[in-house]
Protein backbone atom coordinates (compact mmCIF):
# COMPACT_ATOMS: atom_id res chain seq x y z
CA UNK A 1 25.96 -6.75 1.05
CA UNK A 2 26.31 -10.26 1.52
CA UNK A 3 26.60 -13.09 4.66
CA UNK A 4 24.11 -12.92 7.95
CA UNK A 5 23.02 -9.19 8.90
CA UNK A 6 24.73 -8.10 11.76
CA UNK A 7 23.30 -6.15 15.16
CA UNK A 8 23.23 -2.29 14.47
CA UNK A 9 25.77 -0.09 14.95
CA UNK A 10 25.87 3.54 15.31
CA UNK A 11 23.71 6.01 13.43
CA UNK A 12 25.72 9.46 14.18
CA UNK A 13 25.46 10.17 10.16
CA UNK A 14 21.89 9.96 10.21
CA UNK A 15 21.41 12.14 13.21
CA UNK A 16 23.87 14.95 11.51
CA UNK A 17 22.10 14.71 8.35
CA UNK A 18 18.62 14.69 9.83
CA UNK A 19 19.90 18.09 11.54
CA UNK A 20 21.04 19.17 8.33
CA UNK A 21 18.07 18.39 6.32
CA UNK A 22 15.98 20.47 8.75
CA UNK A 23 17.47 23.75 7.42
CA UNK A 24 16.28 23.78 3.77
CA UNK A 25 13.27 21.02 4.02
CA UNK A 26 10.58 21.56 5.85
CA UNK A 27 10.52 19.50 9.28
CA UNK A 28 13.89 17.68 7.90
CA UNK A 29 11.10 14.73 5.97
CA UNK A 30 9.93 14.95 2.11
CA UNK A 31 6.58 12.88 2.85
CA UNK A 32 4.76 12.99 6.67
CA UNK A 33 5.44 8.90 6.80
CA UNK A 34 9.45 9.64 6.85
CA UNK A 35 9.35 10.96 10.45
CA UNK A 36 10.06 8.35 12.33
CA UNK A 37 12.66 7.42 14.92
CA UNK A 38 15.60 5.02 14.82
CA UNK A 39 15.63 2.86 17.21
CA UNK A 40 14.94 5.32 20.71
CA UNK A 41 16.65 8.33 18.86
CA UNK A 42 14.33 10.95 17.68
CA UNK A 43 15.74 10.64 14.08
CA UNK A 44 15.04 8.60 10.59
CA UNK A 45 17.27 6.71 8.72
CA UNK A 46 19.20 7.74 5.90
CA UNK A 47 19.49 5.23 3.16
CA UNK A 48 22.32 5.61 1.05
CA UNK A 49 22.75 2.10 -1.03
CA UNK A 50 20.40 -1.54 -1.99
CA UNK A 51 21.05 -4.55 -3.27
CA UNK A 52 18.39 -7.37 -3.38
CA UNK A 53 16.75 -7.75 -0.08
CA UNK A 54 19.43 -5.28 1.54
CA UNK A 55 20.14 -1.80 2.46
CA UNK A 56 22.36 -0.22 3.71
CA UNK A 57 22.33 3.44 5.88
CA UNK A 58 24.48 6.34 6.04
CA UNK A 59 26.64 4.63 8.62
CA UNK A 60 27.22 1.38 6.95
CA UNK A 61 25.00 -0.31 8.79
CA UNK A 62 23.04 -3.06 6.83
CA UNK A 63 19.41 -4.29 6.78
CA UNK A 64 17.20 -6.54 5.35
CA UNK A 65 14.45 -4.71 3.97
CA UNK A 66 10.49 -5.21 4.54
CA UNK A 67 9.61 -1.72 4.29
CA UNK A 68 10.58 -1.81 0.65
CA UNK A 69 9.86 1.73 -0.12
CA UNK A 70 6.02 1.04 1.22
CA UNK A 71 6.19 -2.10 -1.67
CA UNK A 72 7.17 -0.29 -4.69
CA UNK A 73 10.36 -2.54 -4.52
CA UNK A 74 9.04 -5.48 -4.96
CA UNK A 75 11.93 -6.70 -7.35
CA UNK A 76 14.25 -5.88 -4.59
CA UNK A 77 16.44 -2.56 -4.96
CA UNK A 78 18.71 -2.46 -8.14
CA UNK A 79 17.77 -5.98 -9.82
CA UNK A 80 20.03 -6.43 -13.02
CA UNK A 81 17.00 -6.95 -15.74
CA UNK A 82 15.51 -3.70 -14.38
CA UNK A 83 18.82 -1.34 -14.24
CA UNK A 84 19.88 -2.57 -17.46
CA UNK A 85 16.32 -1.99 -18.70
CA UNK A 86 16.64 1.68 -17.98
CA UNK A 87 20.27 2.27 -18.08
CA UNK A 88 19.30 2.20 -21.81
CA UNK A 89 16.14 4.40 -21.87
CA UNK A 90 18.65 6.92 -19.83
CA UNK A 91 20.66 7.15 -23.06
CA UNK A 92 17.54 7.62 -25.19
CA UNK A 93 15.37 10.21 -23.56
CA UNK A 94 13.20 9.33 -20.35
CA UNK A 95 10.27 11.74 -21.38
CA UNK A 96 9.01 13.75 -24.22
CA UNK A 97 5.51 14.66 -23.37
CA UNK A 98 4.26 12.96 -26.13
CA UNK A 99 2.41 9.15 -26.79
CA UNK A 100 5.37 6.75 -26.60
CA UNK A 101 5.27 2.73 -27.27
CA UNK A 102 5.89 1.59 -23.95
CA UNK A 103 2.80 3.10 -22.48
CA UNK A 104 1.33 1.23 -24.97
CA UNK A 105 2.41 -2.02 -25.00
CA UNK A 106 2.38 -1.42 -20.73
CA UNK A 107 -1.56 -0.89 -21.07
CA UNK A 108 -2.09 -4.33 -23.36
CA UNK A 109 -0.16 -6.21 -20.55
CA UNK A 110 -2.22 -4.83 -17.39
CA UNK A 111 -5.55 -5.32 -19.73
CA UNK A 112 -3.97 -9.23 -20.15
CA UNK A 113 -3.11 -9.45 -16.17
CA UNK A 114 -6.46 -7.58 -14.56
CA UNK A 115 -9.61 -8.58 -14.65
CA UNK A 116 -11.70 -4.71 -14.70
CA UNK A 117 -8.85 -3.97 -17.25
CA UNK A 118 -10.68 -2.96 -20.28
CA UNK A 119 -9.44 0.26 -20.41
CA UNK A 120 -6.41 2.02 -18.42
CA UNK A 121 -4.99 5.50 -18.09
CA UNK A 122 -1.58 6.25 -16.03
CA UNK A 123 -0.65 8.64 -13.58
CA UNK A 124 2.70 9.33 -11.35
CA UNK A 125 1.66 8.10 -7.77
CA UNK A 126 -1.26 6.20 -6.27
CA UNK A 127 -2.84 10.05 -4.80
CA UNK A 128 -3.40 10.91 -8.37
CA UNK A 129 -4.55 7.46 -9.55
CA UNK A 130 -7.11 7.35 -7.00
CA UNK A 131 -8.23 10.88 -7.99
CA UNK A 132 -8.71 10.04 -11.01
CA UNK A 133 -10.44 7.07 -10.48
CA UNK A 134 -13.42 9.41 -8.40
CA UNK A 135 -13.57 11.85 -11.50
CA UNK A 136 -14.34 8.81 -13.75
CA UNK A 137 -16.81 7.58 -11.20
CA UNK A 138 -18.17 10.94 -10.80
CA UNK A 139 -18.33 11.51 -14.72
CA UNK A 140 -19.79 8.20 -15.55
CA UNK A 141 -23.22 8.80 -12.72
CA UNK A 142 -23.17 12.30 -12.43
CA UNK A 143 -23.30 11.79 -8.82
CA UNK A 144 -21.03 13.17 -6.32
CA UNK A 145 -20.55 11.81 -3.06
CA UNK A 146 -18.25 8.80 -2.26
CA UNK A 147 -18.59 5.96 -0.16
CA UNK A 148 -15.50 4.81 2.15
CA UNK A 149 -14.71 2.85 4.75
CA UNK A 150 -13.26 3.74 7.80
CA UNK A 151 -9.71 3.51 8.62
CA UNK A 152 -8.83 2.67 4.98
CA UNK A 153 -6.49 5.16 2.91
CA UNK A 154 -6.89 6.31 -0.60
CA UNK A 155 -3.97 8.77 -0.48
CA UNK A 156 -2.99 12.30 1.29
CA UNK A 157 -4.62 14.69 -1.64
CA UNK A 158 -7.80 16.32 -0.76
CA UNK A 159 -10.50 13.78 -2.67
CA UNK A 160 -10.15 11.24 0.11
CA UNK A 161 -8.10 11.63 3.05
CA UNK A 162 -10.73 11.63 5.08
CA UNK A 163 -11.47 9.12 8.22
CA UNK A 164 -7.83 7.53 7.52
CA UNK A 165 -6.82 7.42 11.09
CA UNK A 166 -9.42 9.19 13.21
CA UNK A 167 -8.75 9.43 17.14
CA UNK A 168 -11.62 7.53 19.13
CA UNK A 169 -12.82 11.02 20.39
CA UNK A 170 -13.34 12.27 16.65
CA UNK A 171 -14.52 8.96 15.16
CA UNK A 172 -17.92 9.51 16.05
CA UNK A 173 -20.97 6.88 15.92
CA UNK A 174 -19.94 3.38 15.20
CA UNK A 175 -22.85 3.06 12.72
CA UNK A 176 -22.61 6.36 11.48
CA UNK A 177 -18.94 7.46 11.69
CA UNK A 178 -17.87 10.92 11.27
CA UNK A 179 -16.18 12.13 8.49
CA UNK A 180 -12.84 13.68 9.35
CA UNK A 181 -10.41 15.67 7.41
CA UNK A 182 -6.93 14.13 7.82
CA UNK A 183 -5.61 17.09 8.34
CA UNK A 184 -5.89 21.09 8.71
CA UNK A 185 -5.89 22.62 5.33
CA UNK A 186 -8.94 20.26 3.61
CA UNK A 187 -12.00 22.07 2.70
CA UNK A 188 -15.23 21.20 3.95
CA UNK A 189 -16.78 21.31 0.81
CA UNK A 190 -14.65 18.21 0.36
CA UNK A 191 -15.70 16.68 3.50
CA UNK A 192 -18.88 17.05 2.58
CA UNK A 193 -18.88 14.90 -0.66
CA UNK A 194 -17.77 11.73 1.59
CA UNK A 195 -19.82 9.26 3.39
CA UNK A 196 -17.97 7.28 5.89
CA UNK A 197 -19.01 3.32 6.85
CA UNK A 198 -17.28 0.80 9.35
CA UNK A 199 -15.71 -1.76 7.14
CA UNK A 200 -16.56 -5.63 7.37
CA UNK A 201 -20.06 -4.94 8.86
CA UNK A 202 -23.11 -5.80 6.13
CA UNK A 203 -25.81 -4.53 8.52
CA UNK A 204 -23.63 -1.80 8.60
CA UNK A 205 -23.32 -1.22 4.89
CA UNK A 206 -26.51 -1.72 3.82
CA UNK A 207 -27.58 0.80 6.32
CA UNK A 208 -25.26 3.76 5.16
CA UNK A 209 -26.38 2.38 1.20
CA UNK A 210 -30.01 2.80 2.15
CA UNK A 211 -29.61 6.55 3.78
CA UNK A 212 -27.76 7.96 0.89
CA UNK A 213 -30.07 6.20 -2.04
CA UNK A 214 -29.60 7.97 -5.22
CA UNK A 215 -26.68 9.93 -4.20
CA UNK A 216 -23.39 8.01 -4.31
CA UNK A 217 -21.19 8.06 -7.23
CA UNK A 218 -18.90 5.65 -5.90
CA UNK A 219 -17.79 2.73 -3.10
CA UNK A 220 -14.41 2.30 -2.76
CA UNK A 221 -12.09 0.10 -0.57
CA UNK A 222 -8.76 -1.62 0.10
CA UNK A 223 -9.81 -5.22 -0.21
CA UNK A 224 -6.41 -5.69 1.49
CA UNK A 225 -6.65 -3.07 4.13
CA UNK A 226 -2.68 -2.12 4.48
CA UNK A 227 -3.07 0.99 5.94
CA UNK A 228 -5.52 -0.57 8.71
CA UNK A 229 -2.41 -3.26 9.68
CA UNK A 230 -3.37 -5.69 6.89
CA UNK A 231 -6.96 -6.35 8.25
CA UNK A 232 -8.65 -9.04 5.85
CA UNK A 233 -12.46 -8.96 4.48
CA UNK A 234 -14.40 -11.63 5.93
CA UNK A 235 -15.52 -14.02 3.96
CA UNK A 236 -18.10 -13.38 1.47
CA UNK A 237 -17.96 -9.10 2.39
CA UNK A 238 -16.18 -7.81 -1.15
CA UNK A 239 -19.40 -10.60 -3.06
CA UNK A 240 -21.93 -8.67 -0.68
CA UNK A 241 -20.20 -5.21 -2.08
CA UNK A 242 -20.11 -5.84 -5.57
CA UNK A 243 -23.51 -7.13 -5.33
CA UNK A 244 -25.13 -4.04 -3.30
CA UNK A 245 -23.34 -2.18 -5.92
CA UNK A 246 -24.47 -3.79 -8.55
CA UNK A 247 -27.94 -3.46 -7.40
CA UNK A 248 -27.95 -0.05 -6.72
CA UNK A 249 -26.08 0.99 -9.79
CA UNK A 250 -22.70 2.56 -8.11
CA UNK A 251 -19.53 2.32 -9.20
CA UNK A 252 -17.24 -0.17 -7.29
CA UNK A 253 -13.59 0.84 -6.97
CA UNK A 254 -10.77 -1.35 -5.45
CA UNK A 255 -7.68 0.56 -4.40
CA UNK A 256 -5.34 -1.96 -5.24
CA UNK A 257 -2.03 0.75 -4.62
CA UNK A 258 -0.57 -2.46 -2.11
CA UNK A 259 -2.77 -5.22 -3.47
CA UNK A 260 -1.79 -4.59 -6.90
CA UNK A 261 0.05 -7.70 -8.62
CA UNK A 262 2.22 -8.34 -5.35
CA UNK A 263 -0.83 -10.48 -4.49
CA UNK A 264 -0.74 -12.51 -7.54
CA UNK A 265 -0.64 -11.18 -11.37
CA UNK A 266 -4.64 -9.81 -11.31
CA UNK A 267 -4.51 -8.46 -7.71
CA UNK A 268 -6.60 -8.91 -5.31
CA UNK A 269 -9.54 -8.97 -7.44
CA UNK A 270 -8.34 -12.19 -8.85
CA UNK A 271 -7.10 -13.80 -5.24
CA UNK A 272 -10.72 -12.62 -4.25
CA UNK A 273 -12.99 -13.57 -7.26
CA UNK A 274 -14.68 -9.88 -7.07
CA UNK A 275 -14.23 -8.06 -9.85
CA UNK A 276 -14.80 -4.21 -9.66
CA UNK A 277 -15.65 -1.71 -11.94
CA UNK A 278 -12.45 0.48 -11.35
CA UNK A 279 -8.90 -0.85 -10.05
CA UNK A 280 -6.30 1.69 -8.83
CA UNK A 281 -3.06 0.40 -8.95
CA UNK A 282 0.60 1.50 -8.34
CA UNK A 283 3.49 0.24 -5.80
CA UNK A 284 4.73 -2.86 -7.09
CA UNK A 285 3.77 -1.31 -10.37
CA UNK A 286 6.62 0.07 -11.03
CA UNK A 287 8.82 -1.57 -9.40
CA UNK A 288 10.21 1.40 -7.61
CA UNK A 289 10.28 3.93 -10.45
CA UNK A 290 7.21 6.58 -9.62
CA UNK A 291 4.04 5.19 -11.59
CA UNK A 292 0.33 4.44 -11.29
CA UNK A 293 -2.68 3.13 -12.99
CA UNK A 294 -6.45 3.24 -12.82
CA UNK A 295 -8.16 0.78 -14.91
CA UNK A 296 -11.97 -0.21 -15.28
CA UNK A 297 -14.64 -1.39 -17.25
CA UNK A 298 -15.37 -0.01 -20.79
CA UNK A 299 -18.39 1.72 -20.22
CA UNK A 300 -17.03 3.49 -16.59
CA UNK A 301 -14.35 4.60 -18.40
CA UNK A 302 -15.61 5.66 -21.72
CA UNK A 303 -16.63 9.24 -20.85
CA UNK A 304 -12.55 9.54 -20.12
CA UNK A 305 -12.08 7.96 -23.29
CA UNK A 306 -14.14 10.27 -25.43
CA UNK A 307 -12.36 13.65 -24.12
CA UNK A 308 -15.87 14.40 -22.06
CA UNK A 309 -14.22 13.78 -18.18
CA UNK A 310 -10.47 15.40 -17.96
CA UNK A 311 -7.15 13.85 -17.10
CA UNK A 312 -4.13 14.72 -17.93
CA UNK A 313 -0.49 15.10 -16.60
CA UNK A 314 3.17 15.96 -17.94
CA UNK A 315 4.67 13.21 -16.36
CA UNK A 316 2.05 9.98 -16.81
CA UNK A 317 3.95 6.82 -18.62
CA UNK A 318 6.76 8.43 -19.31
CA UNK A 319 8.93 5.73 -21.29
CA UNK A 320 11.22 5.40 -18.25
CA UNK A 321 8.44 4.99 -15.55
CA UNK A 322 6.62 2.65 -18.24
CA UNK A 323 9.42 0.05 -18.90
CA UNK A 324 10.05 -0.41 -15.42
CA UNK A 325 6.32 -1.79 -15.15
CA UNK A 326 6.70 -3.53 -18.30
CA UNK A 327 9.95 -5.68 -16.72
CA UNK A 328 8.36 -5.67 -13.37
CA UNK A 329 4.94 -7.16 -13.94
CA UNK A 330 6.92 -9.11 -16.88
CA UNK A 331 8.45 -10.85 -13.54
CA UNK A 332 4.85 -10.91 -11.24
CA UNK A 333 3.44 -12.54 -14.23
CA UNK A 334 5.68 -15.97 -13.41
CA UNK A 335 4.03 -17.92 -11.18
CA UNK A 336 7.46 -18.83 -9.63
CA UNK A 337 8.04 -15.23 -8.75
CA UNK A 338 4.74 -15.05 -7.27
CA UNK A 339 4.83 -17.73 -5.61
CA UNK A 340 8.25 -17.76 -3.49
CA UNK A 341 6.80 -13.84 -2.19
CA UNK A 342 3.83 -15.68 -1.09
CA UNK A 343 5.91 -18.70 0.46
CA UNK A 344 8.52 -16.38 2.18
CA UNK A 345 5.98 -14.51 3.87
CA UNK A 346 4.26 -16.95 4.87
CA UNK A 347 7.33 -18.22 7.02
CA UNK A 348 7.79 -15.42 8.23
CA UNK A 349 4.52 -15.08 9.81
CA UNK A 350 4.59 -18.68 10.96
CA UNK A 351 7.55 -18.16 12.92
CA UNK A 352 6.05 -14.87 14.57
CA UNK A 353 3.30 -16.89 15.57
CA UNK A 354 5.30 -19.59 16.90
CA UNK A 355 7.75 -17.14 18.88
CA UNK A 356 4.57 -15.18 19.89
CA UNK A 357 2.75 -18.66 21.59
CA UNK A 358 6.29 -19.68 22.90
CA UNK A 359 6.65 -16.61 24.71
CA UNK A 360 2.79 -16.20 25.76
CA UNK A 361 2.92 -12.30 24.03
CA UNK A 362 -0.90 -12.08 22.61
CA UNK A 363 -0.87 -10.83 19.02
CA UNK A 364 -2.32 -11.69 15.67
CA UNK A 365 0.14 -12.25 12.27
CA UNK A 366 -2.30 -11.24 9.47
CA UNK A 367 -2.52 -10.48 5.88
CA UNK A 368 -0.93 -12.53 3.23
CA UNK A 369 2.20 -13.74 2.30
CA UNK A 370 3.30 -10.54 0.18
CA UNK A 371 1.99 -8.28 2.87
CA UNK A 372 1.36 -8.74 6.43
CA UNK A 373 1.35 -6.99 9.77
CA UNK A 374 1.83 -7.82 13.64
CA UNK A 375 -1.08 -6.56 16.06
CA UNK A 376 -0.66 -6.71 19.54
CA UNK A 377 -4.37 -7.22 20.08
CA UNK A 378 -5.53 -7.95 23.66
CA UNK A 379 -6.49 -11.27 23.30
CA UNK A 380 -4.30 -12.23 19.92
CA UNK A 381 -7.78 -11.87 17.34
CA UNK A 382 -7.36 -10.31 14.34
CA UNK A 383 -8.51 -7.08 13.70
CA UNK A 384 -12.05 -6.81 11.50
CA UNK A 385 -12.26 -2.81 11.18
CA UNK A 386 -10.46 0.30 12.04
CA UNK A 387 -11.65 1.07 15.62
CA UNK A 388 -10.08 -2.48 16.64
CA UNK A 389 -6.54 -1.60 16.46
CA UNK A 390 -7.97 1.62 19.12
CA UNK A 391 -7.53 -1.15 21.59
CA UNK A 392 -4.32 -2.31 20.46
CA UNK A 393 -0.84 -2.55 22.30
CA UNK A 394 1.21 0.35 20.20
CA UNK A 395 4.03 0.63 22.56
CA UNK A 396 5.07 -2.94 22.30
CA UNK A 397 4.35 -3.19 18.33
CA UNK A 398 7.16 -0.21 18.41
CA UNK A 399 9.59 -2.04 21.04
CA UNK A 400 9.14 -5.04 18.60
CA UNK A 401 9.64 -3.32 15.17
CA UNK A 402 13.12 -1.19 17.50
CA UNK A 403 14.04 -4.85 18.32
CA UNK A 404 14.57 -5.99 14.45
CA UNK A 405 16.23 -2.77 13.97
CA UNK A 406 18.66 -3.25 16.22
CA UNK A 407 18.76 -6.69 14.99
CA UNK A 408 19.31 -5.57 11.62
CA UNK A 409 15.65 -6.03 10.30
CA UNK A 410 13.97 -3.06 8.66
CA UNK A 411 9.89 -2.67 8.84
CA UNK A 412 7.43 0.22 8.68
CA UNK A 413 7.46 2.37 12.08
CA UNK A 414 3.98 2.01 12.14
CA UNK A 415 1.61 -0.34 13.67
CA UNK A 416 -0.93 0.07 11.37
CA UNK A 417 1.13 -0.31 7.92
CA UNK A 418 2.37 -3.91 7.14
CA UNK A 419 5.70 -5.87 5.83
CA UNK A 420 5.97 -6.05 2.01
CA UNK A 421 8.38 -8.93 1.31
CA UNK A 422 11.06 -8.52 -2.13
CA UNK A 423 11.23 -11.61 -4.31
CA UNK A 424 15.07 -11.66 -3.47
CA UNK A 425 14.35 -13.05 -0.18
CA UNK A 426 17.08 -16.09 0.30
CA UNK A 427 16.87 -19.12 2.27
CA UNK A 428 19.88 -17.66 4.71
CA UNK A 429 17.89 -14.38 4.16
CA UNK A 430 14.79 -15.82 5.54
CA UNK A 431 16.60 -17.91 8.44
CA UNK A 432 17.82 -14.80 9.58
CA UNK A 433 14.61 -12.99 9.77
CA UNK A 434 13.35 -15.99 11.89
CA UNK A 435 15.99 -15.71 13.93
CA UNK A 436 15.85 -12.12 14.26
CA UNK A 437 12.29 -12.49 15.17
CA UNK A 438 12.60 -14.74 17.80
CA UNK A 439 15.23 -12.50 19.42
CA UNK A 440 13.00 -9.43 19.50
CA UNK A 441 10.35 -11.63 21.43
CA UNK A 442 12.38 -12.38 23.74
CA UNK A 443 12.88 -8.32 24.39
CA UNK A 444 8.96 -8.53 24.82
């Protein structure tokens, strides 16, 4: 997988084993986000093979990758230290069920790297993390109901996947947004339990705080919102909620699934200067092996720690999951590593911007370096909160992102998740993103 990426060819295996697939799984997809379309054909990609920055499908057709399994690859896919690193946990045993030493030693390292790190307990995926996160919350006030924001996404299990991507007709009140189930099958018991705010609005904030005084357990947010297309925090909003929190004596959790160490070694917390009382962290964690993390503040945590508030699972730190975070954040912890992500993305958005102004296509580039999106915004401002990108220009955000695919860039399908970019991102790697960029504008 070497040389300049090359325009797409055919994708007749995909198709055929997209068909396949949809006699033994169910719709053909393992996870919801998987059904997308390749190019104008009703049908995803299959994957078969990565190297670095590159993939390559079914068909032999190869890509460079910014969808990076939703960021987990931050590495790139297959780097040497990592392969070799588990190539020789493979012929020791991957799990036992039991304590093992790199859990351990994988704990000291994210206590040394994260600010609200005091004390940490694993899970498999960022779902669970973030559920266990609430129970800790929960178990440390004895309260209940949780604070969110609108538009931002704590994962698909039942605690919060609620208001992730409401219609306009179901969002309700600005001020007072509804809370609605992401999808059929979610109790309303659960509903219930969760208080929904617009995001980057103090009036807002403090308004929702003040009508539910005494009763919330918990505020949590993406400080990075990468499910709401990489939508920043104004300045000074995560000070204002760790303050309010502060004040009112609620637990303050940052979902830092996508922020997590991609944005520097201590997240976003530390690119922010906000320290929460609860991080959830997973993605570039592991560095695409399936692992996840909640971490917080001794005393939020300590009813966990004493056996009083339940966690548990078969599969959490198993010694293969946990030394590929210990040689993954072993290589976010450089400042070099960190640093080109930040640099290469950067370019990248720079030269959307420029191709965007040269062709006179309104849209805003924003995010950060290691994670950004493309909004096709009216009048080219960047989106503040979730009922923004209502207004925005879908259909040409998915002729761009079929443009790069046929161009032999790979991105998410969706407008409203972001690019992750790998830290094996060459020079001719990034010239031919640029160039690949200015090509799909001039499809615009």
């Amino acid at each position: 997988m070497s040389g300049h990426i090359q325009a797409l060819g055919g994708t007749e295996g995909s198709r055929a084993w997209f068909e396949r697939a949809r006699a033994s799984l169910a719709g053909g997809i393992s996870s919801s986000s998987r059904l997308t379309s390749t190019g104008p054909h009703p049908y995803p990609l299959y994957i078969e093979s990565g190297a670095g920055t590159r993939i390559r499908d079914v068909d032999g057709n190869d890509y460079l990758d910014y969808l990076l399994s939703y960021g987990s690859a931050v590495l790139g896919h297959a780097p040497p230290d990592l392969t070799d690193a588990l190539t020789r946990v493979l012929h020791s045993g991957t799990m036992f069920g039991t304590c093992n030493t790199p859990e351990v030693e994988l704990a000291e390292r994210i206590r040394d790297m994260v600010p609200c790190a005091e004390l940490v307990r694993f899970a498999n995926s960022g779902s669970e993390a973030v559920q266990g996160a609430v129970r800790a919350a929960r178990g440390h006030t004895g309260l209940s109901t949780i604070l969110k924001f609108e538009g931002h996404y704590h994962g698909w299990t039942d605690t919060l996947a609620v208001s992730n991507r409401p219609s306009a007709a179901e969002a309700g009140p600005y001020a007072a947004p509804h809370a609605v189930p992401h999808s059929p099958g979610i109790p309303s018991g659960v509903v219930d339990d969760v208080v929904v705010c617009p995001w980057n609005d103090p009036a807002a904030l403090r308004a929702v705080l003040d009508a539910h005084r005494g009763r919330l357990a918990a505020v949590i947010c993406e400080p990075i919102v990468a499910n709401n297309a990489c939508t920043m925090p104004a300045p000074g909003y995560l000070d204002l909620l760790r303050d309010e929190c502060t004040a009112r004596g609620i637990v303050l959790i940052f979902d830092e699934v996508c922020t997590g160490f991609r944005t520097g070694p201590g997240g976003a917390q530390t690119l922010f200067g906000v320290v929460p009382d609860i991080a959830v962290f997973s993605k570039a964690l592991g560095g695409g092996l399936p692992i996840a993390a909640f971490a917080g503040l001794r005393q939020v945590m300590e009813p966990l720690a004493q056996g009083r508030v339940k966690h548990g699972g078969t599969y959490n730190a198993s010694p293969l999951c946990a030394t590929a975070a210990l040689v993954t954040l072993g290589r976010l912890n450089r400042p070099e590593t960190v640093e080109h992500i930040d640099a290469t993305g950067r370019r990248i958005m720079e030269s959307i911007r420029r191709a965007a102004h040269d062709r006179r296509v309104p849209c805003a580039v924003q995010g950060v370096g290691a994670m950004f999106q493309i909004v096709f915004t009216p009048d080219g401002v960047p989106t503040r909160q979730y009922r923004d990108l209502l207004h925005a220009d879908q259909a040409r955000y998915h002729a761009f992102r079929h443009a790069l695919l046929e161009r032999g860039v790979h991105t998410n399908a969706y407008g409203m998740a972001c690019w992750f970019v790998a830290a094996t991102v060459t020079e001719e790697e990034l010239t031919a993103t640029c160039e690949a960029v200015e090509a799909a504008f001039t499809v615009l």
